[in-house]
PDB file of N, CA and C in Angstrom:
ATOM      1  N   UNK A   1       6.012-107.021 -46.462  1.00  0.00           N
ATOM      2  CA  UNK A   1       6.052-106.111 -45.335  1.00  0.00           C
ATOM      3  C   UNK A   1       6.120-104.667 -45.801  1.00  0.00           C
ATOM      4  N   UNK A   2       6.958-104.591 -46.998  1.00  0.00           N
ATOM      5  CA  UNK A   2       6.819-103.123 -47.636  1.00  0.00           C
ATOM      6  C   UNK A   2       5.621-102.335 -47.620  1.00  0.00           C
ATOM      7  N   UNK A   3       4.243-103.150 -47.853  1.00  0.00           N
ATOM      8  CA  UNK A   3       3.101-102.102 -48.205  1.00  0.00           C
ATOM      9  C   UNK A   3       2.431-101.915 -46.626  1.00  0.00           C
ATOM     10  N   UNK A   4       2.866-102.777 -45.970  1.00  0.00           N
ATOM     11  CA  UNK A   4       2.361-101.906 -44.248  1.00  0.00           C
ATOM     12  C   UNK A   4       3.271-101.273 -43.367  1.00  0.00           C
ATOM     13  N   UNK A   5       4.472-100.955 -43.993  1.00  0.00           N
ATOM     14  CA  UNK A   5       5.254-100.248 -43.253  1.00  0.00           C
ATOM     15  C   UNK A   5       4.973 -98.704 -42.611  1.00  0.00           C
ATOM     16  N   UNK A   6       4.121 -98.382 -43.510  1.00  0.00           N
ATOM     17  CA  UNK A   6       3.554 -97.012 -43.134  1.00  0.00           C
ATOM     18  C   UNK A   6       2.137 -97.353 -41.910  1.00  0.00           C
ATOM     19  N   UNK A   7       1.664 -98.138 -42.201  1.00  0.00           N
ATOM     20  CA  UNK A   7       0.313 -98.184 -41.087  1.00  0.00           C
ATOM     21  C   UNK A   7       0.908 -98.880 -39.844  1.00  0.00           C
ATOM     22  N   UNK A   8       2.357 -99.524 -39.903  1.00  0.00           N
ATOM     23  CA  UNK A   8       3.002 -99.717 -38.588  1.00  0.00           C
ATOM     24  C   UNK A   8       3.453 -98.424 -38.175  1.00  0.00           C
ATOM     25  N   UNK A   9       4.254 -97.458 -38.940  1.00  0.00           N
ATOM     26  CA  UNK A   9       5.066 -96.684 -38.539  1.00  0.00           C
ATOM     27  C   UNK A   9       3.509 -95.749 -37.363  1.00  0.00           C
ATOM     28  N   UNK A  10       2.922 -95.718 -38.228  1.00  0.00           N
ATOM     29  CA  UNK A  10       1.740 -94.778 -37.564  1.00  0.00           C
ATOM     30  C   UNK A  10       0.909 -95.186 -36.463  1.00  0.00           C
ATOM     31  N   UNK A  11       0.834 -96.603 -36.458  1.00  0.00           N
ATOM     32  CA  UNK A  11       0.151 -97.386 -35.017  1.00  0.00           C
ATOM     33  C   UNK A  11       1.309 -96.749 -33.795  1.00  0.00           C
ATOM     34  N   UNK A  12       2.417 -96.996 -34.106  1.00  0.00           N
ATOM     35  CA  UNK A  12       3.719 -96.977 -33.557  1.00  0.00           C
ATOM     36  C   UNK A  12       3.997 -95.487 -32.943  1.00  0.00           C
ATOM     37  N   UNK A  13       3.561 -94.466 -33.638  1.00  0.00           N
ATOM     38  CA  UNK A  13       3.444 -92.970 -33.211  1.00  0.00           C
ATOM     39  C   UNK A  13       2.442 -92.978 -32.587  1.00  0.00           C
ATOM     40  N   UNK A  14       0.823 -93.361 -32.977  1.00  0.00           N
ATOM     41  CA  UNK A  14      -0.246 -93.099 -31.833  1.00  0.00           C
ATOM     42  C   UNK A  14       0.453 -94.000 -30.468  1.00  0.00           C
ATOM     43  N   UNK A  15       1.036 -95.126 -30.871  1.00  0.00           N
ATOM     44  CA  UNK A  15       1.008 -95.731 -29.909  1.00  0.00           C
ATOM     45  C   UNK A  15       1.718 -94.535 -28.341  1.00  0.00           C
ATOM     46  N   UNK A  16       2.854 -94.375 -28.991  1.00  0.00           N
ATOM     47  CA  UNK A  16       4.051 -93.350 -28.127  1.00  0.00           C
ATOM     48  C   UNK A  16       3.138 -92.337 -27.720  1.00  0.00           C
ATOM     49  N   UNK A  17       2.519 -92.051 -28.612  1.00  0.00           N
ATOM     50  CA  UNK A  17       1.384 -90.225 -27.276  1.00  0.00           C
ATOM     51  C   UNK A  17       0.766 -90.759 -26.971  1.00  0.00           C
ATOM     52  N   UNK A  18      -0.153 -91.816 -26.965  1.00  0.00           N
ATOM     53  CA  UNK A  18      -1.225 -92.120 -26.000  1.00  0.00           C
ATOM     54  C   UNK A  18      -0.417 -92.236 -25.078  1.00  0.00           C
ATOM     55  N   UNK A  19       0.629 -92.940 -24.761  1.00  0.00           N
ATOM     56  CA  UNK A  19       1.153 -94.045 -23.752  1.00  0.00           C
ATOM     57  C   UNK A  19       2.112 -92.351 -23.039  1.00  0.00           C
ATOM     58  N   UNK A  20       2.406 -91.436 -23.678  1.00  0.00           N
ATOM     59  CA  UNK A  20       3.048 -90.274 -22.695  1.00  0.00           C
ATOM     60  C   UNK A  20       1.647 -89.621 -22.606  1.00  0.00           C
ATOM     61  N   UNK A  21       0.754 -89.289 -22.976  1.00  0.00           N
ATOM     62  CA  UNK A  21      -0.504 -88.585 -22.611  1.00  0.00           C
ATOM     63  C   UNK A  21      -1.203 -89.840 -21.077  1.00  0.00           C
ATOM     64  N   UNK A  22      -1.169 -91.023 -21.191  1.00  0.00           N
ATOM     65  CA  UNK A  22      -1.495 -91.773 -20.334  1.00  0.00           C
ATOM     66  C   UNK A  22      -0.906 -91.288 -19.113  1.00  0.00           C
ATOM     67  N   UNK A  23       0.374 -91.877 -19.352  1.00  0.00           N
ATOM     68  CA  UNK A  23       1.336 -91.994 -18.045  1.00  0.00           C
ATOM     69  C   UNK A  23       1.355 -90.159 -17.158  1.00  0.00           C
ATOM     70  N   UNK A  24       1.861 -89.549 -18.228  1.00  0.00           N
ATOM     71  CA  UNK A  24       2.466 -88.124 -17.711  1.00  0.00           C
ATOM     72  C   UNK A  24       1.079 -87.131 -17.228  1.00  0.00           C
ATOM     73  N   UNK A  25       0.262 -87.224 -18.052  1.00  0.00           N
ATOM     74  CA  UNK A  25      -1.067 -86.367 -17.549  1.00  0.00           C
ATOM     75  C   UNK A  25      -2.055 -87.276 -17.171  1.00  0.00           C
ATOM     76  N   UNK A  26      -2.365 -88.469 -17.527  1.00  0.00           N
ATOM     77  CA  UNK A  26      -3.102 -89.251 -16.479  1.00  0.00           C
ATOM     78  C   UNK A  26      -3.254 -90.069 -15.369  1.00  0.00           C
ATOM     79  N   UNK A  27      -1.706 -89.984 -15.185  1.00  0.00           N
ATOM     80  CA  UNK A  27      -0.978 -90.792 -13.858  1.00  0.00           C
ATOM     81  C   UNK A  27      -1.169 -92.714 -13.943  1.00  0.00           C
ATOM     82  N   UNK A  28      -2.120 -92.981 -15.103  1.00  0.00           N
ATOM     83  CA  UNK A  28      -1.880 -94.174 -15.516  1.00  0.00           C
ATOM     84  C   UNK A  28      -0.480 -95.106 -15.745  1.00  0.00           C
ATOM     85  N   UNK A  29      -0.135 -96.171 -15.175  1.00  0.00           N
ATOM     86  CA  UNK A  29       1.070 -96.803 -15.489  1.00  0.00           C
ATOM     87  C   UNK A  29       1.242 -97.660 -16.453  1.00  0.00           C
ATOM     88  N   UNK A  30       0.030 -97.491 -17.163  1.00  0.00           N
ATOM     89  CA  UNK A  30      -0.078 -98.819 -18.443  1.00  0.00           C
ATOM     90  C   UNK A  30       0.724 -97.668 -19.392  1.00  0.00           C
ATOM     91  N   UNK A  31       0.335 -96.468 -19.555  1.00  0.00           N
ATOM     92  CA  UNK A  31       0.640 -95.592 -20.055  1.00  0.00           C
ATOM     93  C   UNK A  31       2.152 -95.901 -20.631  1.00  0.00           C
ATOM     94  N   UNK A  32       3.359 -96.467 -19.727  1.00  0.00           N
ATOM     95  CA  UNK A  32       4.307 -96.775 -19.816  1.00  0.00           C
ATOM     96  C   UNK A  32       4.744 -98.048 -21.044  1.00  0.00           C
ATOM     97  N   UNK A  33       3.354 -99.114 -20.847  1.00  0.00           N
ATOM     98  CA  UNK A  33       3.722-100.281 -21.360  1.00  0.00           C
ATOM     99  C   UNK A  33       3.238-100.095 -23.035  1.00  0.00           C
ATOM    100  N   UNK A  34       2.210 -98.905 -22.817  1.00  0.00           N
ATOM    101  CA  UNK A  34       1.601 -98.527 -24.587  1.00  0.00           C
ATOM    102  C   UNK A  34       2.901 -97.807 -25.259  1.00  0.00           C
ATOM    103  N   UNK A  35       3.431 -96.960 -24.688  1.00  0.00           N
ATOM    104  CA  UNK A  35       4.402 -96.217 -25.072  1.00  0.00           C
ATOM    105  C   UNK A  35       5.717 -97.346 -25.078  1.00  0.00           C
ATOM    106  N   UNK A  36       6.412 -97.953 -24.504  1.00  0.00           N
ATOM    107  CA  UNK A  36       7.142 -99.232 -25.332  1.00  0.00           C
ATOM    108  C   UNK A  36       6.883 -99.986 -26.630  1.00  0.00           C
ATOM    109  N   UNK A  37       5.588-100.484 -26.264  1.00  0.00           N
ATOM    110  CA  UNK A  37       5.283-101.084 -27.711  1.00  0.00           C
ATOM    111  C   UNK A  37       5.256-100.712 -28.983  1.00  0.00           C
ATOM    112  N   UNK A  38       4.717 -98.938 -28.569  1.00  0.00           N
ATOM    113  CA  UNK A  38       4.881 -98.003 -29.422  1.00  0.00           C
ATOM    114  C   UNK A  38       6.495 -98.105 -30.300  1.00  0.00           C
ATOM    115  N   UNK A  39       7.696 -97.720 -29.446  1.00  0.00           N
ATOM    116  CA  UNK A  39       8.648 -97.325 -29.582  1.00  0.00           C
ATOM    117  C   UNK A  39       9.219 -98.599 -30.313  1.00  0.00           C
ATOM    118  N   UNK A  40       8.422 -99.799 -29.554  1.00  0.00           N
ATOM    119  CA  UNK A  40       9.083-101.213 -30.700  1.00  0.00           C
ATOM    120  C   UNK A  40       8.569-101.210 -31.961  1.00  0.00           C
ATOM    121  N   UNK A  41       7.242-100.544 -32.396  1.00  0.00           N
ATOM    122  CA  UNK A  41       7.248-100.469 -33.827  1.00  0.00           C
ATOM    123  C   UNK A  41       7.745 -99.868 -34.708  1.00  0.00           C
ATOM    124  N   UNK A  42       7.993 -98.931 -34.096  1.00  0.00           N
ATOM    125  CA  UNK A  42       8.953 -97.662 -34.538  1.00  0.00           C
ATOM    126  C   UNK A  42      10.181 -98.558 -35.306  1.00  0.00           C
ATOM    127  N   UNK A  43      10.191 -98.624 -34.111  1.00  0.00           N
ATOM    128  CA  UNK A  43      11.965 -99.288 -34.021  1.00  0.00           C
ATOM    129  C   UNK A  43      11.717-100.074 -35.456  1.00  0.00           C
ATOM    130  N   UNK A  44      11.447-100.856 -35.295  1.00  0.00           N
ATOM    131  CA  UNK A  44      10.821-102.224 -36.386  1.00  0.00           C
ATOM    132  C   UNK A  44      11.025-101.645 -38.124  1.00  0.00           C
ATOM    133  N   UNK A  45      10.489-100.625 -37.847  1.00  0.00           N
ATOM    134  CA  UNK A  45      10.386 -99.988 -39.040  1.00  0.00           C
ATOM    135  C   UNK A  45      12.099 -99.277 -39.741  1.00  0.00           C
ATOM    136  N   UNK A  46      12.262 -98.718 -38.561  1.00  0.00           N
ATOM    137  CA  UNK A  46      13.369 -97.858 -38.730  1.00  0.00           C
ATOM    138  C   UNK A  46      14.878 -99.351 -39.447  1.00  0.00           C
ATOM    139  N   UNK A  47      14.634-100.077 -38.659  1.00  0.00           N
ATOM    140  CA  UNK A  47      15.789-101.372 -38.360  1.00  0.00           C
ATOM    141  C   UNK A  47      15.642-101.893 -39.764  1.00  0.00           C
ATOM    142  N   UNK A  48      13.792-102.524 -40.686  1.00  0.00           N
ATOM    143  CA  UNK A  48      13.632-102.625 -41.464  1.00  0.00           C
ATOM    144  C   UNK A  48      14.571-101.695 -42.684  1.00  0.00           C
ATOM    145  N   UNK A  49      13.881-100.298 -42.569  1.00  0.00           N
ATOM    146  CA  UNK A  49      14.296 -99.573 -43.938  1.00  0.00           C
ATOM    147  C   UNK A  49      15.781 -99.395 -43.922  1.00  0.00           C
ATOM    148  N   UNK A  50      16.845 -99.421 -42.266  1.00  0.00           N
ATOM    149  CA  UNK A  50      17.729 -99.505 -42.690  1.00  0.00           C
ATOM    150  C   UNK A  50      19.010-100.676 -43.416  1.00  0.00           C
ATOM    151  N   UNK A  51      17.715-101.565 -43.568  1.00  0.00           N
ATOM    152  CA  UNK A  51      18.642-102.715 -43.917  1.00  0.00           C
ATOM    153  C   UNK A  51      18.352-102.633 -45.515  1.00  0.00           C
ATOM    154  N   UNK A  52      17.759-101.749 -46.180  1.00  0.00           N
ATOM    155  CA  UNK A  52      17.418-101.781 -47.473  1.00  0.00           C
ATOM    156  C   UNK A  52      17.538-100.156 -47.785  1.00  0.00           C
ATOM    157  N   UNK A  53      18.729 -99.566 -47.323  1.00  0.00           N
ATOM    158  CA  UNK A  53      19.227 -97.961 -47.419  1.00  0.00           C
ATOM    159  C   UNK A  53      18.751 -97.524 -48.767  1.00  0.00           C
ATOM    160  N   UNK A  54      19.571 -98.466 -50.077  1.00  0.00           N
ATOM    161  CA  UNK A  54      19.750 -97.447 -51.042  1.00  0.00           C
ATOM    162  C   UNK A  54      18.063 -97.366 -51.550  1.00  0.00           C
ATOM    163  N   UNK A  55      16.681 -98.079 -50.742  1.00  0.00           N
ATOM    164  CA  UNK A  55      15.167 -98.013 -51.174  1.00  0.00           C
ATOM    165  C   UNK A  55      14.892 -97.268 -50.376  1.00  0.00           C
ATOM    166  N   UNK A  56      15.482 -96.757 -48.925  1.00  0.00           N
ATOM    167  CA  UNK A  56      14.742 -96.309 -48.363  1.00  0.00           C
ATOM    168  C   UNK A  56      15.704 -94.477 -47.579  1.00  0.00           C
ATOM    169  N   UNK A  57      16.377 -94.262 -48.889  1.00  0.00           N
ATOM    170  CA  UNK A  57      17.992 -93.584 -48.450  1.00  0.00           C
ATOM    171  C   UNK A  57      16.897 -92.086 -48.099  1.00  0.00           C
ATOM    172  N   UNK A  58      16.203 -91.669 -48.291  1.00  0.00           N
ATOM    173  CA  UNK A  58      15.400 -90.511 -47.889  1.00  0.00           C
ATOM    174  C   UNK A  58      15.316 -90.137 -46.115  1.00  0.00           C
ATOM    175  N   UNK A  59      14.390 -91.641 -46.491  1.00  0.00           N
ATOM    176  CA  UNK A  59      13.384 -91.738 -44.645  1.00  0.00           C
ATOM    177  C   UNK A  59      14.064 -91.981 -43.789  1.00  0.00           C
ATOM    178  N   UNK A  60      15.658 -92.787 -44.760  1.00  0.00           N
ATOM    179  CA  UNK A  60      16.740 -93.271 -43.700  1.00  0.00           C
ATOM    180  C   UNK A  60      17.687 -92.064 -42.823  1.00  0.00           C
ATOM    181  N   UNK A  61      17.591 -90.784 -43.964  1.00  0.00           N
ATOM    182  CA  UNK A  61      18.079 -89.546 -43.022  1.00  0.00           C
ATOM    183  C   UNK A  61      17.654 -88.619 -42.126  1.00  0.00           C
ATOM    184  N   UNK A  62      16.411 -88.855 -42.766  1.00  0.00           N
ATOM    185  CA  UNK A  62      15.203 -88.050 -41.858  1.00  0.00           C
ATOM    186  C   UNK A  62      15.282 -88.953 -40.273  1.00  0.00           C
ATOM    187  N   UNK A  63      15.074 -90.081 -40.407  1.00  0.00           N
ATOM    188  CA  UNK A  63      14.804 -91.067 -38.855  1.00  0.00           C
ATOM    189  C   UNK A  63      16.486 -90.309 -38.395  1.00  0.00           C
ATOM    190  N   UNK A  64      17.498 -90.127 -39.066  1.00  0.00           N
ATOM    191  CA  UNK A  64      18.787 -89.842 -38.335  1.00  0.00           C
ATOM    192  C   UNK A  64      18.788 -88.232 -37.746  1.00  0.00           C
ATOM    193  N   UNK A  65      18.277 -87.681 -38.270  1.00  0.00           N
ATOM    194  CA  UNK A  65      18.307 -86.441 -38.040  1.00  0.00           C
ATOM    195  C   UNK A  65      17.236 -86.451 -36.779  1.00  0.00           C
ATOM    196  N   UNK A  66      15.923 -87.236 -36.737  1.00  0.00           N
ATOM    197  CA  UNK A  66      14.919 -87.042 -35.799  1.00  0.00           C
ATOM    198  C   UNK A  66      15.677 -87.714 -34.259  1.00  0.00           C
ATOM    199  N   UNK A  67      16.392 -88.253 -34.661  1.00  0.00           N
ATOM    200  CA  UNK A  67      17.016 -89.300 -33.402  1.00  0.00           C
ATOM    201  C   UNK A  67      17.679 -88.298 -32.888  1.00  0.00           C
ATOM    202  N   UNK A  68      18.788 -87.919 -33.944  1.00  0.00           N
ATOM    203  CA  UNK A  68      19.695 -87.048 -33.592  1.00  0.00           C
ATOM    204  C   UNK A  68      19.098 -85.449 -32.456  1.00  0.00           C
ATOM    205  N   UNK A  69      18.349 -85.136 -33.024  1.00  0.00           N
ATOM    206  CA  UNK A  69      17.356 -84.368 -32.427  1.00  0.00           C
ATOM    207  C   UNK A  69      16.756 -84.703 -31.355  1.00  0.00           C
ATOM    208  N   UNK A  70      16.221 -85.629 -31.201  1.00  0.00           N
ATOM    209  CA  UNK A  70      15.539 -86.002 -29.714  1.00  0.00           C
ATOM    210  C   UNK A  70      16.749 -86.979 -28.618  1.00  0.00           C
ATOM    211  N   UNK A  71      17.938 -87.144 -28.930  1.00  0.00           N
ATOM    212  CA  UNK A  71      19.093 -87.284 -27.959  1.00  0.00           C
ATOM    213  C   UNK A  71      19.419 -85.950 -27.455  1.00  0.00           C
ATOM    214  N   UNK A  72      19.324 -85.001 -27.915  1.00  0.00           N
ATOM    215  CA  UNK A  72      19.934 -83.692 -27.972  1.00  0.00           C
ATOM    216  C   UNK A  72      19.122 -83.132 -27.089  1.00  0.00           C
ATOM    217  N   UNK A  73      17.445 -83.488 -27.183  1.00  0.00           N
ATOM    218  CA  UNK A  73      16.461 -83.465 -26.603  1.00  0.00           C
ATOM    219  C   UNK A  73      16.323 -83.327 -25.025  1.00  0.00           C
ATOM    220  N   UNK A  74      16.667 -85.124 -24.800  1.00  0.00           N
ATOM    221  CA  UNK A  74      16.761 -85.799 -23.649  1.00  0.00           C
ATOM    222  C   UNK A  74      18.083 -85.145 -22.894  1.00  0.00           C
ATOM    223  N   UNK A  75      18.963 -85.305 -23.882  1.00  0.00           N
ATOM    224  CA  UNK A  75      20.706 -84.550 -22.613  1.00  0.00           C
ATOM    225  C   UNK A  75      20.072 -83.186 -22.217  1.00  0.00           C
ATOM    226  N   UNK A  76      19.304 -82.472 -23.191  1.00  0.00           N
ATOM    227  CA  UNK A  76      18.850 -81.075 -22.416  1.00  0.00           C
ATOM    228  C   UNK A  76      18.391 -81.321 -20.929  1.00  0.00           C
ATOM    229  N   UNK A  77      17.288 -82.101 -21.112  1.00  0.00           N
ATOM    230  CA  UNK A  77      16.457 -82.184 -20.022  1.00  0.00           C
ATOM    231  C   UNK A  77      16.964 -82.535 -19.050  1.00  0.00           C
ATOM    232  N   UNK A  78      17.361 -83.868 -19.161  1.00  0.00           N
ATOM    233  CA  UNK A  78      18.835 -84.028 -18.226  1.00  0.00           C
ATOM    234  C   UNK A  78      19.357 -83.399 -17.438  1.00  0.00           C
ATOM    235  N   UNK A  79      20.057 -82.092 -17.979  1.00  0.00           N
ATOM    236  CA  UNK A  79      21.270 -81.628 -17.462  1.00  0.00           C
ATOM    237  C   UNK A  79      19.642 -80.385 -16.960  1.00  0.00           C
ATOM    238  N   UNK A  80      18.854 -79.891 -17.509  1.00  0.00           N
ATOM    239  CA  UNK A  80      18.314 -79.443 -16.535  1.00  0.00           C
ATOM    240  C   UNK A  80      17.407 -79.454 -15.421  1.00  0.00           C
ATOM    241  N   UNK A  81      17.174 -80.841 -15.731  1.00  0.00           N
ATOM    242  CA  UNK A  81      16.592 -81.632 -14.085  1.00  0.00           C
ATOM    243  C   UNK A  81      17.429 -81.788 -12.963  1.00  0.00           C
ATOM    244  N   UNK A  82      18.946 -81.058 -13.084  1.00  0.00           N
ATOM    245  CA  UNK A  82      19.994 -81.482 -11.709  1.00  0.00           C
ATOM    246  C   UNK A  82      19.405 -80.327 -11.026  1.00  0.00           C
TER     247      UNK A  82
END
């Protein structure tokens, strides 16, 4: 699984903008279901490298910092959609 972890991680990112380019600017609702699947490869990947830290201790801080960042993201928006 090691040598396709990168061509998942990247199906897994197109997957997430098509599926918000779908939904949000094309009013498509599949848009929704591309962008999940997306987010499960992601995931897949992330869950993978963190179960093998001290091989993957780089990408493993970067995914923390990007998370960390896009929670920070979402509470923005959040609090300014009231």
């Amino acid at each position: 699984m090691k040598k396709y972890l990168k061509e998942i991680d990247t199906a897994g990112l197109i997957l997430m903008l098509l599926g918000v380019v779908m939904y949000r600017f094309m009013g498509m609702q599949e848009g929704f279901i591309a962008c999940g699947i997306g987010i499960v490869l992601w995931l897949a990947v992330v869950v993978y490298k963190a179960f093998r830290w001290q091989e993957f201790q780089k990408d493993n801080k970067q995914n923390i910092v990007m998370m960390l960042i896009i929670i920070a993201l979402l509470l923005g928006s959040m609090l300014l959609a009231r």
